[in-house]
Protein backbone atom coordinates (compact mmCIF):
# COMPACT_ATOMS: atom_id res chain seq x y z
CA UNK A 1 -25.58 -32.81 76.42
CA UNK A 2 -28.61 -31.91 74.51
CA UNK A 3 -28.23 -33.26 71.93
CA UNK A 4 -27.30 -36.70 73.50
CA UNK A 5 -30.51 -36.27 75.77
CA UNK A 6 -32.81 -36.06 72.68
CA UNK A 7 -31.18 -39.12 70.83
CA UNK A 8 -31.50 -40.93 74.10
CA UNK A 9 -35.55 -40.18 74.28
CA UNK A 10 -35.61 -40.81 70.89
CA UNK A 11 -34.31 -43.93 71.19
CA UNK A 12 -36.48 -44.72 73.72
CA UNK A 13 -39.76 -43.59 71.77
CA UNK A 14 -38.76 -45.92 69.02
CA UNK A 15 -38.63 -49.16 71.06
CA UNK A 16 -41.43 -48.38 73.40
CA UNK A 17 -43.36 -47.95 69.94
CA UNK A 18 -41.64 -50.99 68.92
CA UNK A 19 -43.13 -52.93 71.93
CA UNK A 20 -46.58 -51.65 71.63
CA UNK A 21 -46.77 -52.26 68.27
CA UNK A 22 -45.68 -55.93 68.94
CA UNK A 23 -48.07 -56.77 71.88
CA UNK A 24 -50.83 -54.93 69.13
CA UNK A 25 -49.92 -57.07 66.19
CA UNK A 26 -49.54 -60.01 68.75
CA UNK A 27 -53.50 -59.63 70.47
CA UNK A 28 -54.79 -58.97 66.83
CA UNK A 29 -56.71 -61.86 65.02
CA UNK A 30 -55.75 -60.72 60.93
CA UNK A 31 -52.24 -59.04 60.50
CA UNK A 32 -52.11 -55.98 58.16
CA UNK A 33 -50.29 -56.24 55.31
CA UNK A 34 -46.24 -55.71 56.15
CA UNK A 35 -46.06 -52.85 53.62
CA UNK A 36 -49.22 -50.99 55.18
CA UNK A 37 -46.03 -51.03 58.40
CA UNK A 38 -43.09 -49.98 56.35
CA UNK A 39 -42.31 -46.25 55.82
CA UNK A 40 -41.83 -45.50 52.03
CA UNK A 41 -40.42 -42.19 50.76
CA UNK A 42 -42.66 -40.42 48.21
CA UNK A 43 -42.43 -40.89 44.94
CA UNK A 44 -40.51 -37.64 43.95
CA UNK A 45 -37.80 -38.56 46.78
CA UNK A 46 -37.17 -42.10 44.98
CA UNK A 47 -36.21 -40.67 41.67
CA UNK A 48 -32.31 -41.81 40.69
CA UNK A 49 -29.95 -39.48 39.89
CA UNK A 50 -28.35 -38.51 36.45
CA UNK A 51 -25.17 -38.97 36.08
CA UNK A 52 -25.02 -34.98 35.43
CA UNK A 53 -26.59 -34.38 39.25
CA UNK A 54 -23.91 -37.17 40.70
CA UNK A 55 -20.64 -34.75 38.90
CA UNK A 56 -22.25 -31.48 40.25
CA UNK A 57 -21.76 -32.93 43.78
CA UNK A 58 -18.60 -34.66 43.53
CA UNK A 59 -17.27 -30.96 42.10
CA UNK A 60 -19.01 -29.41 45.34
CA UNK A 61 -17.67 -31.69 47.41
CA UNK A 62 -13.92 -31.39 46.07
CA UNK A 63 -14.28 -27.95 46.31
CA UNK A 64 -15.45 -28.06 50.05
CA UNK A 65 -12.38 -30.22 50.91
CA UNK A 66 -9.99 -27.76 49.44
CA UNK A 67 -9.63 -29.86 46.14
CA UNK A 68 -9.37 -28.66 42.74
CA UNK A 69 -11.20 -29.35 39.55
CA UNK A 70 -9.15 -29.77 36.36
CA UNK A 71 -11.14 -29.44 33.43
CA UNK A 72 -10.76 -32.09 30.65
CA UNK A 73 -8.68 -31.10 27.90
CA UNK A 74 -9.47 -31.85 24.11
CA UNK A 75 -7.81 -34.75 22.17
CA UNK A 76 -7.01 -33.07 18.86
C-alpha cells in the first residue's frame, strides 16, 4: 500500500507541475527554448555500450535465470 500511495502522489506532483508549468508558459510573453524544458542525462550516462559490456550482461543475466554459458569451441 505504500508503495502504491507514493506512485499515486507522484503522479499527482507530475501533472500539477504539468499544469503550472502550462498556465506559466501560457501568461509568458517569449517562450524559452524547448530544450532549456527537456531533462537530458549527463554526458557520461549517454555513452553507448561496447559490444564487450552488452555480452557481460547477457552472461549475468543467463546466469540469474538458471541458464548456462557454453563457451565457444575452436574450429581447427
Amino acid at each position: 500500500m505504500a508503495g502504491q500511495q507514493r506512485r499515486l502522489v507522484r503522479e499527482h506532483n507530475e501533472r500539477a507541475w504539468s499544469v503550472w508549468t502550462a498556465e506559466a508558459l501560457r501568461r509568458s510573453k517569449k517562450l524559452p527554448p524547448l530544450r532549456r524544458l527537456q531533462a537530458r542525462l549527463p554526458r557520461e550516462q549517454r555513452k553507448r555500450q561496447s559490444w564487450q559490456d552488452m555480452k557481460a550482461v547477457a552472461k549475468l543475466l543467463t546466469q540469474a535465470f538458471g541458464g548456462q554459458i557454453i563457451a565457444k569451441q575452436d574450429a581447427s
